[in-house]
Protein backbone atom coordinates (compact mmCIF):
# COMPACT_ATOMS: atom_id res chain seq x y z
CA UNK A 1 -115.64 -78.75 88.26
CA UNK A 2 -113.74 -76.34 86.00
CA UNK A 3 -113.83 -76.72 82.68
CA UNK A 4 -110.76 -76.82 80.02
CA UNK A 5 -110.46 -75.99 76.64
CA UNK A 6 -107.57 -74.96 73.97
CA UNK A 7 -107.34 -74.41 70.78
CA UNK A 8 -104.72 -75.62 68.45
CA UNK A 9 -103.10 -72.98 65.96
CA UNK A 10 -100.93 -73.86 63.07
CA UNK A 11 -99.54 -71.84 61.14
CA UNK A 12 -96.07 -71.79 58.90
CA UNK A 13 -93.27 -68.73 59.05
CA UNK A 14 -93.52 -67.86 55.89
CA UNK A 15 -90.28 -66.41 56.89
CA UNK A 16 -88.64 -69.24 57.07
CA UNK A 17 -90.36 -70.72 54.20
CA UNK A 18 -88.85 -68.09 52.00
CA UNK A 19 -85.70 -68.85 53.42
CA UNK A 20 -85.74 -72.50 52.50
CA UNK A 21 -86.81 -71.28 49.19
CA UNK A 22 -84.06 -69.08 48.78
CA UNK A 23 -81.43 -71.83 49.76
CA UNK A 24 -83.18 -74.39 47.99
CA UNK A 25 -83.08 -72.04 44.28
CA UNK A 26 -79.40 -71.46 45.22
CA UNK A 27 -78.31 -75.76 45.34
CA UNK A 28 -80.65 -75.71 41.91
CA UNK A 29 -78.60 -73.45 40.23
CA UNK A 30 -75.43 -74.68 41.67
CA UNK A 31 -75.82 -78.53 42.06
CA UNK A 32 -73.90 -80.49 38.40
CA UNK A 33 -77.13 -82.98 38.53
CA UNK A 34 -79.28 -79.83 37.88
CA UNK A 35 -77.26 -77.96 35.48
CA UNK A 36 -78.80 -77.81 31.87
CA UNK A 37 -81.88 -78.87 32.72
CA UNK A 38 -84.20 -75.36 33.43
CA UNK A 39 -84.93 -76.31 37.05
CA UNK A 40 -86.52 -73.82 39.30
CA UNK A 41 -88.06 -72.48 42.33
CA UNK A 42 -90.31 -69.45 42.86
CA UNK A 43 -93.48 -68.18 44.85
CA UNK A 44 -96.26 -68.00 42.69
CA UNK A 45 -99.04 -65.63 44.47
CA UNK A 46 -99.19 -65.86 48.57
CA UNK A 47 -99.31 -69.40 49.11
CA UNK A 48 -98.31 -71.59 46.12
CA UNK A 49 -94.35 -72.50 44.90
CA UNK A 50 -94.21 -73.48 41.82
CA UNK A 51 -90.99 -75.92 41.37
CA UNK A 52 -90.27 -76.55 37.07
CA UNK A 53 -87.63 -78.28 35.09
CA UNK A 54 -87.39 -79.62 31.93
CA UNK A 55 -88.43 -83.46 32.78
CA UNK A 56 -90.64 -84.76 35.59
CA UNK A 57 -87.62 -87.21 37.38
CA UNK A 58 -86.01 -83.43 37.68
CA UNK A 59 -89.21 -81.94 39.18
CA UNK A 60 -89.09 -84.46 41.76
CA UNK A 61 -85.24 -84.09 42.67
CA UNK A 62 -85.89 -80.50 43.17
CA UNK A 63 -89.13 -80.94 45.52
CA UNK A 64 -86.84 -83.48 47.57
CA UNK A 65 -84.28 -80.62 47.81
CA UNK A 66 -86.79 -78.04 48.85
CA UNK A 67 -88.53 -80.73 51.47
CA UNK A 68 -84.67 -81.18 52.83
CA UNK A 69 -84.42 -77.37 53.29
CA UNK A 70 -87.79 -76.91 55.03
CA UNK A 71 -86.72 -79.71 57.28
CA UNK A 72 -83.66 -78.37 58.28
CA UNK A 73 -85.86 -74.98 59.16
CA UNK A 74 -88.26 -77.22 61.72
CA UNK A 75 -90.89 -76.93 58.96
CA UNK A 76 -93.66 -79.43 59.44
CA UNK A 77 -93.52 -81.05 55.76
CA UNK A 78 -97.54 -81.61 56.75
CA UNK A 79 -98.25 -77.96 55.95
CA UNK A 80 -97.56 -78.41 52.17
CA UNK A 81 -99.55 -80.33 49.57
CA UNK A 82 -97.78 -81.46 46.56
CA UNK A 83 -100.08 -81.23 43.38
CA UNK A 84 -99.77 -83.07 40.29
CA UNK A 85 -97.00 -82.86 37.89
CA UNK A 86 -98.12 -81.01 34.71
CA UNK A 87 -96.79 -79.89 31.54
CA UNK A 88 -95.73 -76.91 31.05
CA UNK A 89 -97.25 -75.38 27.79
């Protein structure tokens, strides 16, 4: 009797992550809804994005936008943990 095994690896393109960064900063800064209000999206270190705006409903809006764009890339929303909203000092 043989025996099986496998191993499961999961790992994100950070590629593509960067991409759906990238297009997710551009509808920030060009989106009306988002206009005035400071909203933004950048790496912070190797494995954190840090999204800020100038009120929390705005935070949100932008992490939806960023979750659409990761989609769209085949991104398995799974990989990322969303933290807690906190004030920026």
């Amino acid at each position: 009797m043989a025996d099986s095994s496998f191993d499961v690896v999961s790992k994100v393109d950070r590629q593509e992550v960067d991409n759906a960064l990238h297009q997710a900063e551009k509808e920030l800064n060009s989106r009306y809804d988002f206009k005035g209000t400071g909203s933004s999206i950048a790496w912070s270190g190797e494995e954190a994005i840090v999204l800020s705006a100038n009120a929390e409903e705005r935070v949100q809006a932008a992490l939806e936008v960023f979750k659409e764009k990761l989609i769209r890339r085949d991104i398995s929303l799974k990989a990322f943990d969303a933290g807690e909203a906190q004030p920026s000092g």
